[in-house]
PDB file of N, CA and C in Angstrom:
ATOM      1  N   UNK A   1       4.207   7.647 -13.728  1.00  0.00           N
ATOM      2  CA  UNK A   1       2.798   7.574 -14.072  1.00  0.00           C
ATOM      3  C   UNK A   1       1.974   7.977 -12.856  1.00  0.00           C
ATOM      4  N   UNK A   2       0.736   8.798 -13.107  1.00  0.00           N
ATOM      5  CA  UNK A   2       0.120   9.042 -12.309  1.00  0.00           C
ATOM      6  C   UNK A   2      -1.289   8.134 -11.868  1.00  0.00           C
ATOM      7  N   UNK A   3      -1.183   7.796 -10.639  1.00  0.00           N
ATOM      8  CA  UNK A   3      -2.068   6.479 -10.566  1.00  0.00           C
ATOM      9  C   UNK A   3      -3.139   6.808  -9.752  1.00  0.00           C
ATOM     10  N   UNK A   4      -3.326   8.235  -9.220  1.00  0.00           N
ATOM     11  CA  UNK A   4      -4.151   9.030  -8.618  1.00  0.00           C
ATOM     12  C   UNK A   4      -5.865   8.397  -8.838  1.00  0.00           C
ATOM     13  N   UNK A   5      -5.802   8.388 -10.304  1.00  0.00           N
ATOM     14  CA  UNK A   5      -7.140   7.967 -10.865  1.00  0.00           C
ATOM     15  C   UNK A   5      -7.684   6.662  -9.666  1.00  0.00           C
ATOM     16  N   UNK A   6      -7.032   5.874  -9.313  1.00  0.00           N
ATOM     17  CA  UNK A   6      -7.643   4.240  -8.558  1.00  0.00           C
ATOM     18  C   UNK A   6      -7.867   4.859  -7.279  1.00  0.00           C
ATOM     19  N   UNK A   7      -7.864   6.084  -7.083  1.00  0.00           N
ATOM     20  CA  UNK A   7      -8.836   6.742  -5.714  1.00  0.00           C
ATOM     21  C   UNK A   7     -10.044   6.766  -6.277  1.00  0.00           C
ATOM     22  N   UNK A   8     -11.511   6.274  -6.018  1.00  0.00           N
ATOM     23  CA  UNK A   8     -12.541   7.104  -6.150  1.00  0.00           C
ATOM     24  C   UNK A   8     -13.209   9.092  -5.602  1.00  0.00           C
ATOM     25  N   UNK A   9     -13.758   9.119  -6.522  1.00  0.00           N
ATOM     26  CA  UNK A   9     -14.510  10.678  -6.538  1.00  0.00           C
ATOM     27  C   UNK A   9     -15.201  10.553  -4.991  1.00  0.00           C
ATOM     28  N   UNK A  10     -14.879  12.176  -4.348  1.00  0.00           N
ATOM     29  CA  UNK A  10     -15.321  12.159  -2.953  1.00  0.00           C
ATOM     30  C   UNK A  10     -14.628  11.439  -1.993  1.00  0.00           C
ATOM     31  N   UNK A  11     -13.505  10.874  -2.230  1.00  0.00           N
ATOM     32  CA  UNK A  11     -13.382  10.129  -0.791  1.00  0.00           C
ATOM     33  C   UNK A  11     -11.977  11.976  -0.240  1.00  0.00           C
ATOM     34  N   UNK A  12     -12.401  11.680   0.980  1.00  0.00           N
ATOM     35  CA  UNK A  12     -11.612  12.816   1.841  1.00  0.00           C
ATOM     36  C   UNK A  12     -10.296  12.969   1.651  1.00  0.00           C
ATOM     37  N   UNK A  13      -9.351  14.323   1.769  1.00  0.00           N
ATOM     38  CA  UNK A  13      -8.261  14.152   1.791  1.00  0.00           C
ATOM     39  C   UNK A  13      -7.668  13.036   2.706  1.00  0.00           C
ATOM     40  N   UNK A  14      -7.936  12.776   4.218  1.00  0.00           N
ATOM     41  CA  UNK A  14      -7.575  11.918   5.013  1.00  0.00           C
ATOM     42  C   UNK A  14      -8.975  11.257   5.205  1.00  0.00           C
ATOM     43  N   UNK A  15      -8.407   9.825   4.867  1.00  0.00           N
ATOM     44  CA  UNK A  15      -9.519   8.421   5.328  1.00  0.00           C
ATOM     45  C   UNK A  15      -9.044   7.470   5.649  1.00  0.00           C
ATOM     46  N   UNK A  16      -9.987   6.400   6.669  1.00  0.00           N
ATOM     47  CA  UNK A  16      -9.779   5.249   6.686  1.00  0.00           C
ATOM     48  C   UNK A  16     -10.059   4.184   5.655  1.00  0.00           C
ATOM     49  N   UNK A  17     -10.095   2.909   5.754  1.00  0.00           N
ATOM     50  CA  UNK A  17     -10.459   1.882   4.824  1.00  0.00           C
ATOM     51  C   UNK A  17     -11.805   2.020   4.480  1.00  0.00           C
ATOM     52  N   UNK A  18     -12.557   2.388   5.953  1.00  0.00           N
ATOM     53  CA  UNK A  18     -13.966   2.579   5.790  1.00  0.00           C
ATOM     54  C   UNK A  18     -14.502   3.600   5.484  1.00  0.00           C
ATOM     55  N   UNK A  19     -13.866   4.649   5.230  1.00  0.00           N
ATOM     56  CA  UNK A  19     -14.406   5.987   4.289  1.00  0.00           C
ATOM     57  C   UNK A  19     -13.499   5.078   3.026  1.00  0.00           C
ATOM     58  N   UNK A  20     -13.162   4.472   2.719  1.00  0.00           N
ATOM     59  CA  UNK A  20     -12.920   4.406   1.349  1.00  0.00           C
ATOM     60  C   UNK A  20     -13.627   3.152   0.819  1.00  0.00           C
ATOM     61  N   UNK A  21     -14.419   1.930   1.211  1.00  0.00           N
ATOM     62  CA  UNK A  21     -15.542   1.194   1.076  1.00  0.00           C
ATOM     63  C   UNK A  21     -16.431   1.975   1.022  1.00  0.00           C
ATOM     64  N   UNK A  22     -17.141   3.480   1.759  1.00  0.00           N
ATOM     65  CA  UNK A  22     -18.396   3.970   1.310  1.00  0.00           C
ATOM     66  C   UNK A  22     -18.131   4.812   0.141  1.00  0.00           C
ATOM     67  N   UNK A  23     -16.689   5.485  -0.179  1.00  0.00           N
ATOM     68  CA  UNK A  23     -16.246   6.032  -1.457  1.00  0.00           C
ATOM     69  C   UNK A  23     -16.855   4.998  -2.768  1.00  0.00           C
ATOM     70  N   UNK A  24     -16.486   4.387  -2.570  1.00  0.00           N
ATOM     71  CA  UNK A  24     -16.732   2.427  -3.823  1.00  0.00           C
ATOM     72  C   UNK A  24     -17.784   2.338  -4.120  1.00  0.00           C
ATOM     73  N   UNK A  25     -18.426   1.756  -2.688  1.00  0.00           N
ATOM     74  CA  UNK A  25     -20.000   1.305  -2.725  1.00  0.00           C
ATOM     75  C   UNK A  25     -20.413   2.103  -3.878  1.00  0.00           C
ATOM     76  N   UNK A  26     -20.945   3.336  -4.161  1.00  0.00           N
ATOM     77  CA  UNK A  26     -21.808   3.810  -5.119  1.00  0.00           C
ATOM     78  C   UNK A  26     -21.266   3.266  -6.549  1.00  0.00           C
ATOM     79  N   UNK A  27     -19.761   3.546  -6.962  1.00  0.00           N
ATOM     80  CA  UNK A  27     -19.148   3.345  -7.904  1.00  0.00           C
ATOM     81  C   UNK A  27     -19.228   2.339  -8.510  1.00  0.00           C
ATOM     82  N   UNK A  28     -18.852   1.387  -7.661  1.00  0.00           N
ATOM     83  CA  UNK A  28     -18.930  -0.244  -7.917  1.00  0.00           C
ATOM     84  C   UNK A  28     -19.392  -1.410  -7.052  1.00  0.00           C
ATOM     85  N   UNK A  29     -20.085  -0.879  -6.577  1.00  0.00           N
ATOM     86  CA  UNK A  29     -21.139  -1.845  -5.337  1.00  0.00           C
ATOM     87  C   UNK A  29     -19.868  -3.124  -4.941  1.00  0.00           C
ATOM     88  N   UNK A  30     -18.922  -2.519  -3.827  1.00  0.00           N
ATOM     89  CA  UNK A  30     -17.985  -3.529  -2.989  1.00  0.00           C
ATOM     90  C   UNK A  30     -19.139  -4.246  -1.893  1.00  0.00           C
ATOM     91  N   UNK A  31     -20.187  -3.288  -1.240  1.00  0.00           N
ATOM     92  CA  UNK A  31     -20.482  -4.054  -0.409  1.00  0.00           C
ATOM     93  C   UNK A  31     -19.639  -3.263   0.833  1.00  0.00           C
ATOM     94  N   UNK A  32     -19.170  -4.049   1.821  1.00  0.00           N
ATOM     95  CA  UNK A  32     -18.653  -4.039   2.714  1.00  0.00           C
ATOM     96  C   UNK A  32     -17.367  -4.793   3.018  1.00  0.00           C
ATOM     97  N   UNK A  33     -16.908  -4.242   1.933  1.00  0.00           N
ATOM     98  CA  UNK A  33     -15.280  -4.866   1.824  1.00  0.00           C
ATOM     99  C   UNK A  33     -14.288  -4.440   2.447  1.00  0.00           C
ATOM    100  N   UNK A  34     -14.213  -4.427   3.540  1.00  0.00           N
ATOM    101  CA  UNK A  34     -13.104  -3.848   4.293  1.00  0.00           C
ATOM    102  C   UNK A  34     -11.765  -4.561   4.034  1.00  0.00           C
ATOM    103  N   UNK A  35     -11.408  -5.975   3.723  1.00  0.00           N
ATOM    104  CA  UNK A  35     -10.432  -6.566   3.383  1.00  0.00           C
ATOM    105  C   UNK A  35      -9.943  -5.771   2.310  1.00  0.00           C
ATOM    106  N   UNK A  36     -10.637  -6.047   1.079  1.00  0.00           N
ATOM    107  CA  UNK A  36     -10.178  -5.619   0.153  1.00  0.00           C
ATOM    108  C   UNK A  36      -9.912  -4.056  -0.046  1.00  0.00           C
ATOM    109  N   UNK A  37     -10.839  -3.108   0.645  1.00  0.00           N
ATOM    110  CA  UNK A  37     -10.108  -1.799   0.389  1.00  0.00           C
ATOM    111  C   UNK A  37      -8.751  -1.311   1.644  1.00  0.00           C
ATOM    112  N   UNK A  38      -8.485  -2.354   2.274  1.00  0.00           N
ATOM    113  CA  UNK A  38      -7.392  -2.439   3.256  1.00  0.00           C
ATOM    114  C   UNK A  38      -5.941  -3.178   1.929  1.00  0.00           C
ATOM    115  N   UNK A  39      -6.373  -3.848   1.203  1.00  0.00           N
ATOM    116  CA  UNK A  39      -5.549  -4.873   0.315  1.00  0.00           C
ATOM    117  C   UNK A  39      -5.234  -2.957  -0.884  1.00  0.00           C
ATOM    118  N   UNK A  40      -6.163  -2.022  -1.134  1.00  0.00           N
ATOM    119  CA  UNK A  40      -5.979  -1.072  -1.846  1.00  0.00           C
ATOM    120  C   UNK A  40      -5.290  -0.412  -1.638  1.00  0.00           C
ATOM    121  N   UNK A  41      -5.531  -0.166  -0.327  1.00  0.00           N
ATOM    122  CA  UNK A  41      -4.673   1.302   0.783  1.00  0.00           C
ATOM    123  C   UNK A  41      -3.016   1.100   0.759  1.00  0.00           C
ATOM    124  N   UNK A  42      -3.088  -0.691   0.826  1.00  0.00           N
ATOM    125  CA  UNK A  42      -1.740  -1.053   0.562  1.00  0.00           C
ATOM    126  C   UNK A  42      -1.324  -0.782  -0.476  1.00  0.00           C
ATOM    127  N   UNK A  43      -1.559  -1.286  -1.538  1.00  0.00           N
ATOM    128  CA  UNK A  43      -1.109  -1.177  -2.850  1.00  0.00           C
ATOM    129  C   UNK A  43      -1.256   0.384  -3.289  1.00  0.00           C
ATOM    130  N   UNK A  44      -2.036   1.272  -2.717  1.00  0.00           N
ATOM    131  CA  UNK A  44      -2.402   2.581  -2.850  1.00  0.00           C
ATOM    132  C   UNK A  44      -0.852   3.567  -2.883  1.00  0.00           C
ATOM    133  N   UNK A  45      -0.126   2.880  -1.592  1.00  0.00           N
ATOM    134  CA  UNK A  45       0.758   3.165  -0.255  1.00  0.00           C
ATOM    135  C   UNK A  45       2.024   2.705  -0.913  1.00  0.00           C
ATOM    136  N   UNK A  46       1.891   2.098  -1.388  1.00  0.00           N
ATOM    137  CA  UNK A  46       3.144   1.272  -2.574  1.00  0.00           C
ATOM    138  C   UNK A  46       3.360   1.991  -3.706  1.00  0.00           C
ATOM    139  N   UNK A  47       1.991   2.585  -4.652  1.00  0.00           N
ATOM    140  CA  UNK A  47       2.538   3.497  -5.744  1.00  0.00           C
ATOM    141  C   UNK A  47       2.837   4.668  -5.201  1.00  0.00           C
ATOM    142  N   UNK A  48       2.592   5.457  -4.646  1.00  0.00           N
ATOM    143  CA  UNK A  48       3.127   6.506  -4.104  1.00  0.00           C
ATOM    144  C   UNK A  48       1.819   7.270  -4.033  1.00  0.00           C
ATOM    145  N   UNK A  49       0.361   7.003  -3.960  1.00  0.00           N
ATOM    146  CA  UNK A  49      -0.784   8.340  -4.131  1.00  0.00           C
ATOM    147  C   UNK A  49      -1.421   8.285  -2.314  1.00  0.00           C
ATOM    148  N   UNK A  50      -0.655   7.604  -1.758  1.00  0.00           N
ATOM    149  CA  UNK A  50      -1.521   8.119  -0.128  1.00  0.00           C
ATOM    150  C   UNK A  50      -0.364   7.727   1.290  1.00  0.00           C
ATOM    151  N   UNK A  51      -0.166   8.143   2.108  1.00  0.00           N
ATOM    152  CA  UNK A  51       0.601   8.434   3.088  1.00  0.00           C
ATOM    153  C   UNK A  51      -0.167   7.909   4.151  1.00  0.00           C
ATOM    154  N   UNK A  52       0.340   6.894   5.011  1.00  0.00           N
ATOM    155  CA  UNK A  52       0.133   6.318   6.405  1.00  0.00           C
ATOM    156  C   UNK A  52       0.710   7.439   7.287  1.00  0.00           C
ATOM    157  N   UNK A  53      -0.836   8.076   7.846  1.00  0.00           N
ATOM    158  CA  UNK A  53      -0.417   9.345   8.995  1.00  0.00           C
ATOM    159  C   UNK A  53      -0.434   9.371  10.400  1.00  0.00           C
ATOM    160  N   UNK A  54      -1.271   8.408  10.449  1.00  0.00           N
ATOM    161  CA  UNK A  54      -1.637   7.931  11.836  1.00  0.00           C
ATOM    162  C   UNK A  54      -2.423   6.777  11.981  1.00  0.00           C
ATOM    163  N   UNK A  55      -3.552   7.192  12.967  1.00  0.00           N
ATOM    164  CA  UNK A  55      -4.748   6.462  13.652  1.00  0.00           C
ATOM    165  C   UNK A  55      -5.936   7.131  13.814  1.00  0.00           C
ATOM    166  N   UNK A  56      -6.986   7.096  13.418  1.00  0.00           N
ATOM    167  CA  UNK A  56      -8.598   7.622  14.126  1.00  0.00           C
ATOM    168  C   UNK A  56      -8.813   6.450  14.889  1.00  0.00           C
ATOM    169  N   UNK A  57      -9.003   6.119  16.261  1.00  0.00           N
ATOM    170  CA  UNK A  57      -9.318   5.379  16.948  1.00  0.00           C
ATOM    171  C   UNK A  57      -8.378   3.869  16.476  1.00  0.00           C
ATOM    172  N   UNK A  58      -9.072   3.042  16.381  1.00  0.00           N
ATOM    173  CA  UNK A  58      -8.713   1.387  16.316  1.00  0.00           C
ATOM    174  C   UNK A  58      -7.745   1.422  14.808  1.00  0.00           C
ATOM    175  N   UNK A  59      -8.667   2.440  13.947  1.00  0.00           N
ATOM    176  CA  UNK A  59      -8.263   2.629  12.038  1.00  0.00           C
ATOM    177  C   UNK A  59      -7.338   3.404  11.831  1.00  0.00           C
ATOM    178  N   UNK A  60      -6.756   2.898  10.604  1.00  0.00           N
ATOM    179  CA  UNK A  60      -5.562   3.401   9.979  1.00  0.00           C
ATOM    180  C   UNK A  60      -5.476   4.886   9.549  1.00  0.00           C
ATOM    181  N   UNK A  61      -5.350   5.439   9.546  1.00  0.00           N
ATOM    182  CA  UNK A  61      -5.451   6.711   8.790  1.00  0.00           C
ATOM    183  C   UNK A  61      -4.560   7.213   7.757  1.00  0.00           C
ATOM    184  N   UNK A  62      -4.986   7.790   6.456  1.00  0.00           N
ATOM    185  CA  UNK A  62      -4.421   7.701   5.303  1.00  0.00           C
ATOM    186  C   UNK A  62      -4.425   9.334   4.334  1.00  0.00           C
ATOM    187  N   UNK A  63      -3.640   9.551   3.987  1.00  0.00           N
ATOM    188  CA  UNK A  63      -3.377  11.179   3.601  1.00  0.00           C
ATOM    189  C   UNK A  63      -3.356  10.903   1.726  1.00  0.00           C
ATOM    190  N   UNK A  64      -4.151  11.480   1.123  1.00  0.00           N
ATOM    191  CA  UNK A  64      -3.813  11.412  -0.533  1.00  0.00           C
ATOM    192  C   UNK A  64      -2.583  12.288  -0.396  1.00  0.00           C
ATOM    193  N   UNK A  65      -1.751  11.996  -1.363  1.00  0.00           N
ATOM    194  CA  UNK A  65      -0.691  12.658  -1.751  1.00  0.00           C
ATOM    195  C   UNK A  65      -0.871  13.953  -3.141  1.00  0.00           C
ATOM    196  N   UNK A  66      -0.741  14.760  -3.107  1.00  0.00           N
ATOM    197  CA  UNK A  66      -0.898  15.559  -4.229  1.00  0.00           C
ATOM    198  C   UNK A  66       0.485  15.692  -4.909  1.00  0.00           C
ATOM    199  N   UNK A  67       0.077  15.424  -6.735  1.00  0.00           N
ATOM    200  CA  UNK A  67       1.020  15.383  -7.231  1.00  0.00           C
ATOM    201  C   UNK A  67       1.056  16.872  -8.229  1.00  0.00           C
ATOM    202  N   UNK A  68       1.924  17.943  -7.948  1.00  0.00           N
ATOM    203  CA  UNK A  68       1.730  19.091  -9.275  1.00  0.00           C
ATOM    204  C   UNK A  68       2.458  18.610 -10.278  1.00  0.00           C
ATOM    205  N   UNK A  69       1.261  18.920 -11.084  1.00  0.00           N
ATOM    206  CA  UNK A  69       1.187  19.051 -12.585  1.00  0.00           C
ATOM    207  C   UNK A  69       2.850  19.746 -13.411  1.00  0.00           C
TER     208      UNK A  69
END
């Protein structure tokens, strides 16, 4: 199954937690949830739609995975 969809629209090929809280915010007003879109990235990282690549500074850095059709 493709689970691609539980990324929001606009967030970058590579992001942190915090490009992916300002991805949300519009969508579904998180606020400033850094816990919880850190609790996503995991579970993100678990189905198979994003890749732990590195670091930008202190933050995680995270790769979407592309799946062909």
């Amino acid at each position: 199954m493709d689970y691609a969809f539980l990324l929001p629209d606009g967030l970058p090929d590579e992001f942190t937690t915090s490009d992916l809280v300002q991805a949300l915010v519009p969508n579904i007003g998180l606020g400033n949830s850094k816990r919880l879109a850190g609790r996503m990235a995991r579970v993100c990282r678990e189905l198979g739609i994003i890749d732990l690549i590195g670091k930008r500074g202190r933050a995680y850095l995270y790769r979407k995975i592309e799946r062909n059709a």
